[in-house]
N, C-alpha and C. Protein backbone atom coordinates (compact mmCIF):
# COMPACT_ATOMS: atom_id res chain seq x y z
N UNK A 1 -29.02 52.02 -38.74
CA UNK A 1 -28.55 52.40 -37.42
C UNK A 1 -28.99 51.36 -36.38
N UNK A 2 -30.44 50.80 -36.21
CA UNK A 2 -31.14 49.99 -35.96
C UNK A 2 -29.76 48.88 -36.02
N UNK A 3 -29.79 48.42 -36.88
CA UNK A 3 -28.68 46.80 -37.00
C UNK A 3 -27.26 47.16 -36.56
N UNK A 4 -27.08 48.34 -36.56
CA UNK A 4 -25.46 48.72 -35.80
C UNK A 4 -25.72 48.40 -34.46
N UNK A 5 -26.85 49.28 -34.06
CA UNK A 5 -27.00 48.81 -32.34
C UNK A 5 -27.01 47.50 -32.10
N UNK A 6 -27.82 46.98 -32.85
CA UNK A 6 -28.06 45.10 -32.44
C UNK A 6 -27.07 44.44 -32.55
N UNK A 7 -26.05 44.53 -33.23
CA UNK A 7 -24.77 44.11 -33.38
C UNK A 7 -23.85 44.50 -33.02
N UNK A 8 -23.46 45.67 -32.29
CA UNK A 8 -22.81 46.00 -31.05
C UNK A 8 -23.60 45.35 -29.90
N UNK A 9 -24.84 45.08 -29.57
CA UNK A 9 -24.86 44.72 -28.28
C UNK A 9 -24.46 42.96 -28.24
N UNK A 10 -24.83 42.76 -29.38
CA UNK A 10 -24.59 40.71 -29.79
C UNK A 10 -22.94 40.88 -29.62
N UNK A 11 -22.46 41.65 -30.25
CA UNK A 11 -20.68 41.52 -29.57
C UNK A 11 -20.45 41.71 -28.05
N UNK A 12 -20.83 42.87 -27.92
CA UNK A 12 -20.51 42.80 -26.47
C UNK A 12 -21.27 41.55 -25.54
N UNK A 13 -22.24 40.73 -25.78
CA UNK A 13 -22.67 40.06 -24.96
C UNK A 13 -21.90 38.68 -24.95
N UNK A 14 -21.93 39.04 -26.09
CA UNK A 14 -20.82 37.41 -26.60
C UNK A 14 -19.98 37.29 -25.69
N UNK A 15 -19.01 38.92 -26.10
CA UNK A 15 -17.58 39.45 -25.53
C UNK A 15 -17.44 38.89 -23.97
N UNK A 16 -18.85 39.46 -23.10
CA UNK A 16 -18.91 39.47 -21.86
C UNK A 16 -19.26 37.47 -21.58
N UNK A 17 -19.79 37.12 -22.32
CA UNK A 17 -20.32 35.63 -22.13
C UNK A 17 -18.67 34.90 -22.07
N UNK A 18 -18.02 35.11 -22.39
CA UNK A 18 -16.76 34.60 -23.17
C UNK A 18 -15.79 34.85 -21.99
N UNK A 19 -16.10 36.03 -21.17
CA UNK A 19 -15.59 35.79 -19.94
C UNK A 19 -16.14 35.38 -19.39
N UNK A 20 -16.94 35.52 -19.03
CA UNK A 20 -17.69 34.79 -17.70
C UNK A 20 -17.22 33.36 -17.82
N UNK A 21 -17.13 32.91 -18.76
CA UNK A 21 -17.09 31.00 -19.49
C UNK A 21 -15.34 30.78 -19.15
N UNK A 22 -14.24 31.93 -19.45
CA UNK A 22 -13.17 31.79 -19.13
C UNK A 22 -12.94 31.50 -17.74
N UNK A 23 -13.64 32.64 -17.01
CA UNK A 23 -13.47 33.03 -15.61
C UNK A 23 -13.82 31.48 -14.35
N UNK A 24 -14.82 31.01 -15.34
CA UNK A 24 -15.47 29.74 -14.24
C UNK A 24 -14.32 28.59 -14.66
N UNK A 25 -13.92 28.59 -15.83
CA UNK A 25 -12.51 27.54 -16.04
C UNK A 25 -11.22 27.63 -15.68
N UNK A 26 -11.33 28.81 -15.11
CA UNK A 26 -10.10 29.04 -14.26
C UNK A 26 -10.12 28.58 -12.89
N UNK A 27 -11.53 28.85 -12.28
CA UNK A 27 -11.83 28.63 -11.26
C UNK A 27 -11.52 27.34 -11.02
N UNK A 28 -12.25 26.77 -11.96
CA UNK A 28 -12.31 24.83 -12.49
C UNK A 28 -10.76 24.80 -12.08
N UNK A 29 -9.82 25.18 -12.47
CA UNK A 29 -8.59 24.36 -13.00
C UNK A 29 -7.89 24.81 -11.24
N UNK A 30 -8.52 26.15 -10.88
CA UNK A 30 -7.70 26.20 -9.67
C UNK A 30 -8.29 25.49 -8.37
N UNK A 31 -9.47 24.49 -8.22
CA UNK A 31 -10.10 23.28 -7.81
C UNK A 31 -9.56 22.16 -7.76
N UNK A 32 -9.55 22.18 -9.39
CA UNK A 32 -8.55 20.74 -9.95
C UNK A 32 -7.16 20.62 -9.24
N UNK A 33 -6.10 21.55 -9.02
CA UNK A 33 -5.14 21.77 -8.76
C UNK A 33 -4.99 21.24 -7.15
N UNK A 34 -6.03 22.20 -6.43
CA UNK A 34 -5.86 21.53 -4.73
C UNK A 34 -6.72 20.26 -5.01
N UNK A 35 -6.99 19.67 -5.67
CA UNK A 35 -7.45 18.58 -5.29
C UNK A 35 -6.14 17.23 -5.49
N UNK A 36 -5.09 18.02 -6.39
CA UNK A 36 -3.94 16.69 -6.80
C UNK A 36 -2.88 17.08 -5.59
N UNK A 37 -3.45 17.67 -4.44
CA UNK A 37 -2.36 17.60 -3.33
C UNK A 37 -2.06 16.52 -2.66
N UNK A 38 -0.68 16.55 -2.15
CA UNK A 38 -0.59 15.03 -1.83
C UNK A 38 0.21 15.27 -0.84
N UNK A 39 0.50 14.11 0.28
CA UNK A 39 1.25 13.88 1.16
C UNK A 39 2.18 12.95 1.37
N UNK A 40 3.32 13.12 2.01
CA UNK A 40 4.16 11.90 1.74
C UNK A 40 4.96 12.23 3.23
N UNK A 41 5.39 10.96 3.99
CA UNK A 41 6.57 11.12 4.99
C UNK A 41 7.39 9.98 4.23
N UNK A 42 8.82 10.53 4.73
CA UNK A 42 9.97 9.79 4.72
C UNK A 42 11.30 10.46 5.81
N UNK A 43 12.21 8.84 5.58
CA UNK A 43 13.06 8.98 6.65
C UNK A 43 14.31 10.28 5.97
N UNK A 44 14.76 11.17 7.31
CA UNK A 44 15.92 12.29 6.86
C UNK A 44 16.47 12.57 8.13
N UNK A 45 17.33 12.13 8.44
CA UNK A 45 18.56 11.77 9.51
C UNK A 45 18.72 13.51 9.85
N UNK A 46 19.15 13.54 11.17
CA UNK A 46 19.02 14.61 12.09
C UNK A 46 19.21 14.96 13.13
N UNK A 47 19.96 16.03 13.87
CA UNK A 47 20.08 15.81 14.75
C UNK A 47 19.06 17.19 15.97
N UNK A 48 18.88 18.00 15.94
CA UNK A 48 18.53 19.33 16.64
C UNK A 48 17.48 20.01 15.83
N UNK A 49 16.80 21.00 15.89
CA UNK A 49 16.15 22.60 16.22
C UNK A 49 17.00 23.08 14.60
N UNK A 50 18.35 23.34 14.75
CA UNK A 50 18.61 23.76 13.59
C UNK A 50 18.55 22.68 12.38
N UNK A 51 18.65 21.99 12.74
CA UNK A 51 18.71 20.65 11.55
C UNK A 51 17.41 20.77 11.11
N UNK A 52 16.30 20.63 12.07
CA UNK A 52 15.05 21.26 11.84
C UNK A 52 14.50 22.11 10.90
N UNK A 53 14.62 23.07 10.99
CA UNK A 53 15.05 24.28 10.34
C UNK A 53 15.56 24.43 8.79
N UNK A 54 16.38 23.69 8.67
CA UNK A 54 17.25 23.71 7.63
C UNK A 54 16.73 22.67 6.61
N UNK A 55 15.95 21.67 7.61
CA UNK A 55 15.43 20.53 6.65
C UNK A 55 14.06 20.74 6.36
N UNK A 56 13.37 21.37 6.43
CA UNK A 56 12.17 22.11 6.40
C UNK A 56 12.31 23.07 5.42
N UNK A 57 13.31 24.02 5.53
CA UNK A 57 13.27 25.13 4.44
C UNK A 57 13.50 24.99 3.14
N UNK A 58 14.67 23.71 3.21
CA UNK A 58 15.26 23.03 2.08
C UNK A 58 13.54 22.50 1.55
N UNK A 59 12.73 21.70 1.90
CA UNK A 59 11.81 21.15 1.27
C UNK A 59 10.86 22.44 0.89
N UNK A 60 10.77 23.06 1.31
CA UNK A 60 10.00 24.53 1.39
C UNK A 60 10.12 25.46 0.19
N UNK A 61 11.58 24.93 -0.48
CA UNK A 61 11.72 25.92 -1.48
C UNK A 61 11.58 25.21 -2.95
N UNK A 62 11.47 23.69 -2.60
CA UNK A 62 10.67 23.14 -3.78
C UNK A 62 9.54 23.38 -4.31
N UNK A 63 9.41 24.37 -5.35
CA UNK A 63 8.07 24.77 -5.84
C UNK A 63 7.20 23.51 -6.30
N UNK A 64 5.84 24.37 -5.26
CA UNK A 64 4.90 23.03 -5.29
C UNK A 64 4.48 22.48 -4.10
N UNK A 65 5.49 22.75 -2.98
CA UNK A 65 5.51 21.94 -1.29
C UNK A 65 4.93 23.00 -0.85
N UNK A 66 3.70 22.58 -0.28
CA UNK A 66 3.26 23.52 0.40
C UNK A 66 3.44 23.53 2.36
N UNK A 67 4.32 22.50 2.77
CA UNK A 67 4.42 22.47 4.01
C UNK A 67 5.12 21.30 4.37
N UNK A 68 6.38 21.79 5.32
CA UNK A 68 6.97 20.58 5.26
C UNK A 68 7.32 20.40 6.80
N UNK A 69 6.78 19.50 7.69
CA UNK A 69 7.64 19.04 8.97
C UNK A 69 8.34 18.08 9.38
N UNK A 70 9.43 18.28 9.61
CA UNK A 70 10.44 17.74 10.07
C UNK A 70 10.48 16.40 11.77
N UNK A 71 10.33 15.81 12.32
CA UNK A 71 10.06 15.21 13.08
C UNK A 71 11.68 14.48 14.04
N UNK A 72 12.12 15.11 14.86
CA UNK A 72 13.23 15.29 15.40
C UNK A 72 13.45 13.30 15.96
N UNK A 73 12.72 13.02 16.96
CA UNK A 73 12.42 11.58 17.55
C UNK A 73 12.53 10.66 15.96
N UNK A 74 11.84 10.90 15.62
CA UNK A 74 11.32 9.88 14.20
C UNK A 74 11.95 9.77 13.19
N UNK A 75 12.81 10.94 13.36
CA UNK A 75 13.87 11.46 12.08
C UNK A 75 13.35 11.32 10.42
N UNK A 76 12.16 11.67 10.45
CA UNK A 76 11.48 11.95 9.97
C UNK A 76 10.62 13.33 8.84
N UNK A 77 10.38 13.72 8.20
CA UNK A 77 9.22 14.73 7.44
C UNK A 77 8.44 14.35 6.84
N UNK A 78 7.14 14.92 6.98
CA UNK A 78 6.35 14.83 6.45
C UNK A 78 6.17 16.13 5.16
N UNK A 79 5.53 16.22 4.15
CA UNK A 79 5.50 16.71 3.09
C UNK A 79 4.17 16.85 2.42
N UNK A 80 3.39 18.26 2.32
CA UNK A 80 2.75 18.36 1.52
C UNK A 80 2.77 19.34 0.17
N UNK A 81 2.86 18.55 -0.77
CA UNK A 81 2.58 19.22 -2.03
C UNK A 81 1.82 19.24 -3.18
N UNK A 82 2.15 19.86 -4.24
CA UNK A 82 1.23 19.42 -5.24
C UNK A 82 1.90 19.24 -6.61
N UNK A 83 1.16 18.96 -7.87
CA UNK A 83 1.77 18.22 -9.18
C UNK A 83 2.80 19.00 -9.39
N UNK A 84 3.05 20.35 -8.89
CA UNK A 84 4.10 21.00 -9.62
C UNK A 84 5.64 20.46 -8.85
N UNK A 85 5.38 19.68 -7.99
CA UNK A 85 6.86 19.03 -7.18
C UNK A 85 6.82 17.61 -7.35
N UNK A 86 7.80 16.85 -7.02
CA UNK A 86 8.02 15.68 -6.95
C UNK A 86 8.43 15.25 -6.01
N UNK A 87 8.38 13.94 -5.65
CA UNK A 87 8.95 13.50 -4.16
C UNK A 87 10.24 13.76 -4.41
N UNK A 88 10.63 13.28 -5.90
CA UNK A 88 12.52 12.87 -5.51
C UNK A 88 12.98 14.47 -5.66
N UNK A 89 12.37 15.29 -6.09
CA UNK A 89 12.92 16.66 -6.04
C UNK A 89 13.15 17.28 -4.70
N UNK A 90 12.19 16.61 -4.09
CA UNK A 90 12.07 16.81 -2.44
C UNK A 90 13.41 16.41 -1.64
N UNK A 91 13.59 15.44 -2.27
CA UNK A 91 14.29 14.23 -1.30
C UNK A 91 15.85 15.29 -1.72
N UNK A 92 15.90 15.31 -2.95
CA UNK A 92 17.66 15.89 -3.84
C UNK A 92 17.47 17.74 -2.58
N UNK A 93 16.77 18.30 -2.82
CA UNK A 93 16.93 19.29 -2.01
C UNK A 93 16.95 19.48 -0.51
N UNK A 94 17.07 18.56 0.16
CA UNK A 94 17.20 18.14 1.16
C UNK A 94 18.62 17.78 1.55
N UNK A 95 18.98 17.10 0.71
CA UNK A 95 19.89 16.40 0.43
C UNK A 95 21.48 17.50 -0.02
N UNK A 96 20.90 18.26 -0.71
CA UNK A 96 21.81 19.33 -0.64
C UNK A 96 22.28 20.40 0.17
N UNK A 97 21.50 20.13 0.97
CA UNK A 97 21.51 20.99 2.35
C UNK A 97 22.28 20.29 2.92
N UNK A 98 22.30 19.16 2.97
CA UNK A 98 23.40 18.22 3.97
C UNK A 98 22.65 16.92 4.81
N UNK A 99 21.84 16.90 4.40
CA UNK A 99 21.01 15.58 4.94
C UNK A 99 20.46 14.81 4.56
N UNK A 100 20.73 13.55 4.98
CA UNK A 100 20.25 12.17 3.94
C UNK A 100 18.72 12.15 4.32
N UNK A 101 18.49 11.74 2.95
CA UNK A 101 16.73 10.63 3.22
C UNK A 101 17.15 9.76 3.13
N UNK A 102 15.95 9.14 2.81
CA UNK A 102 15.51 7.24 2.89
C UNK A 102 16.25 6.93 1.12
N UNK A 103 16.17 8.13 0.51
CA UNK A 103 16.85 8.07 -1.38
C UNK A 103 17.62 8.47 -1.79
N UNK A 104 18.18 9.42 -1.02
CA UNK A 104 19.54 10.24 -1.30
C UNK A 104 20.45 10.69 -0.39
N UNK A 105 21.28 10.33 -0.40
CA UNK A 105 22.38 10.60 0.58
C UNK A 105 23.30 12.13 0.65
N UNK A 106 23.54 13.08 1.09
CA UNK A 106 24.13 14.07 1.02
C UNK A 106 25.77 13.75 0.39
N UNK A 107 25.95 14.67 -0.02
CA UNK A 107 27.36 14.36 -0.26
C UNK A 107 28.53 14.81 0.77
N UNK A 108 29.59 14.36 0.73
CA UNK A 108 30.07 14.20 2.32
C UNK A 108 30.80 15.16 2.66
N UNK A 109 31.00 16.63 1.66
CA UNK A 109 31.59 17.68 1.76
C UNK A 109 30.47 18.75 1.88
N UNK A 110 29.33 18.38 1.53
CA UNK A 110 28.09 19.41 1.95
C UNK A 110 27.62 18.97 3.64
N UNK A 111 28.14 17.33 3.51
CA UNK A 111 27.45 17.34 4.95
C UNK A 111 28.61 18.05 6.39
N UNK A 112 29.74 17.91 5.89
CA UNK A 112 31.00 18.04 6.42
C UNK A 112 31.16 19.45 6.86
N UNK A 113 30.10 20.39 5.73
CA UNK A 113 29.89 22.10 6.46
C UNK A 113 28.88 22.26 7.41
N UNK A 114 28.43 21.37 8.08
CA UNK A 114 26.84 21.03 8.73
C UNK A 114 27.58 21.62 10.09
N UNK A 115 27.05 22.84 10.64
CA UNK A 115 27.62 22.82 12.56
C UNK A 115 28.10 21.51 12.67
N UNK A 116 28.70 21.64 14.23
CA UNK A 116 28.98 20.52 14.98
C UNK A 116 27.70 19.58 15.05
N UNK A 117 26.62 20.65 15.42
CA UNK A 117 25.31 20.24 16.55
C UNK A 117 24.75 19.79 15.44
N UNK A 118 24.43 19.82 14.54
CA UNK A 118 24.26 19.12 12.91
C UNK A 118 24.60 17.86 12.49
N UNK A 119 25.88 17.60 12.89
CA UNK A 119 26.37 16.24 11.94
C UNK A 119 25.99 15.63 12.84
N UNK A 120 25.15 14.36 12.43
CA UNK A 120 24.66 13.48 12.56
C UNK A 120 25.70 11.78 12.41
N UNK A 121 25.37 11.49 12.77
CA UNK A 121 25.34 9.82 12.93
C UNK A 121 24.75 9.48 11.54
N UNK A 122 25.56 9.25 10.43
CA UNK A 122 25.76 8.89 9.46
C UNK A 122 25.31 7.59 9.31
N UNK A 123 24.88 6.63 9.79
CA UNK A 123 24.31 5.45 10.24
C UNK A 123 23.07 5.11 11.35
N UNK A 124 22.63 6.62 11.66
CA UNK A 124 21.45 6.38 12.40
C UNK A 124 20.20 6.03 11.73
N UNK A 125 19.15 5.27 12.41
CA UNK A 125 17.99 4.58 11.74
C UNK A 125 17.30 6.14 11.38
N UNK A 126 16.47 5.58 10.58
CA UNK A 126 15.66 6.52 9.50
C UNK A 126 14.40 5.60 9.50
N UNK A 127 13.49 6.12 9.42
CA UNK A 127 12.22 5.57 8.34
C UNK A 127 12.77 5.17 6.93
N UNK A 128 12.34 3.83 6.66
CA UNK A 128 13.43 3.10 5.38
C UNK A 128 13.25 3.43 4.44
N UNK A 129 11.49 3.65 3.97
CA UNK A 129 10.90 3.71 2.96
C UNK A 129 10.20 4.70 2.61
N UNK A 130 9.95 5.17 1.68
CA UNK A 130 9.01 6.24 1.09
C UNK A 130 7.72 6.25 1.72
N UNK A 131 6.96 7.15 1.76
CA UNK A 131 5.63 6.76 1.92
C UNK A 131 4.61 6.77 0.33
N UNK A 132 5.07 6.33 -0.36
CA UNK A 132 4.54 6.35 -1.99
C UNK A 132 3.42 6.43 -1.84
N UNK A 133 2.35 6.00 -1.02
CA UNK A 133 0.70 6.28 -1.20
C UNK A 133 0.34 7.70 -0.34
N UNK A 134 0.36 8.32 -1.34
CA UNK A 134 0.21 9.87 -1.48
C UNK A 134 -1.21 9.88 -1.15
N UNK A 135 -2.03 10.84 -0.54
CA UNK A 135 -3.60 11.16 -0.30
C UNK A 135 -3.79 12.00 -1.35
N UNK A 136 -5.02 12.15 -1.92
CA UNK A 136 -5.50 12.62 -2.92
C UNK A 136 -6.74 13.82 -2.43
N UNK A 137 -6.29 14.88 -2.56
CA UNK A 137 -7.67 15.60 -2.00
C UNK A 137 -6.68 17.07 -1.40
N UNK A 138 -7.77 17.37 -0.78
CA UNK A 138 -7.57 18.65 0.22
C UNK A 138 -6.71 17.67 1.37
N UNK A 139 -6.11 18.66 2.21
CA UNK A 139 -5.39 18.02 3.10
C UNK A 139 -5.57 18.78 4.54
N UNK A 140 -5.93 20.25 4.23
CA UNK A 140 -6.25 21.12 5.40
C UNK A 140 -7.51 21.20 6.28
């Protein structure tokens, strides 16, 4: 009876050790995770408040972006996300909404449903280039 008890409590301690050991590697991995957040601006042609709006939400629903602003003057967004997104996934969903980046151009029947106050100047300056040097870390 003696060795039943001792060996029910050696399981259960194990049992309980075995979480605890899971529980802190989860923790680990959800550390690891905000730490591969990254930031990026690039150029996305624009004109208004709703364009705003629309170009923001579009990046917003790329799983992974955790925040995206739009910059009206600069024609511009900035972008933060993490490993589970990509820039160019960023850029294509944007893009399907009806507005060019600096990498992808809308197509001219998605941009063509854009309001009036929307269509843009199809040739207005942009920020040219990517911002490829992403920050590494927390960002908040």
């Amino acid at each position: 009876m003696m060795k039943k008890t001792i060996l029910l409590v050696a399981v259960v301690l194990i049992g309980s050790t075995c979480l605890f050991a899971n529980s802190i590697a989860e923790t680990n991995l959800k550390i690891e995770t905000k730490q591969s957040t990254r930031k990026a601006t690039f150029g996305v042609r624009g004109n208004c408040g709703m364009c705003k709006k629309t170009i923001e939400t579009a990046a917003l629903k790329v799983k992974g972006v955790e925040s995206a602003s739009w910059n009206k003057e600069k024609k511009e967004i900035t972008v933060v996300f993490t490993s589970e997104a990509s820039l160019i996934e960023i850029h294509k969903a944007i893009a399907a909404v009806g507005y060019d980046t600096d990498k992808v151009m809308a197509k001219k029947n998605t941009y063509n449903k854009l309001p009036d106050c929307c269509q843009y100047d199809r040739t207005q300056e942009m920020r040219q280039k990517s911002d490829n040097h992403s920050h590494e870390g927390h960002t908040h």
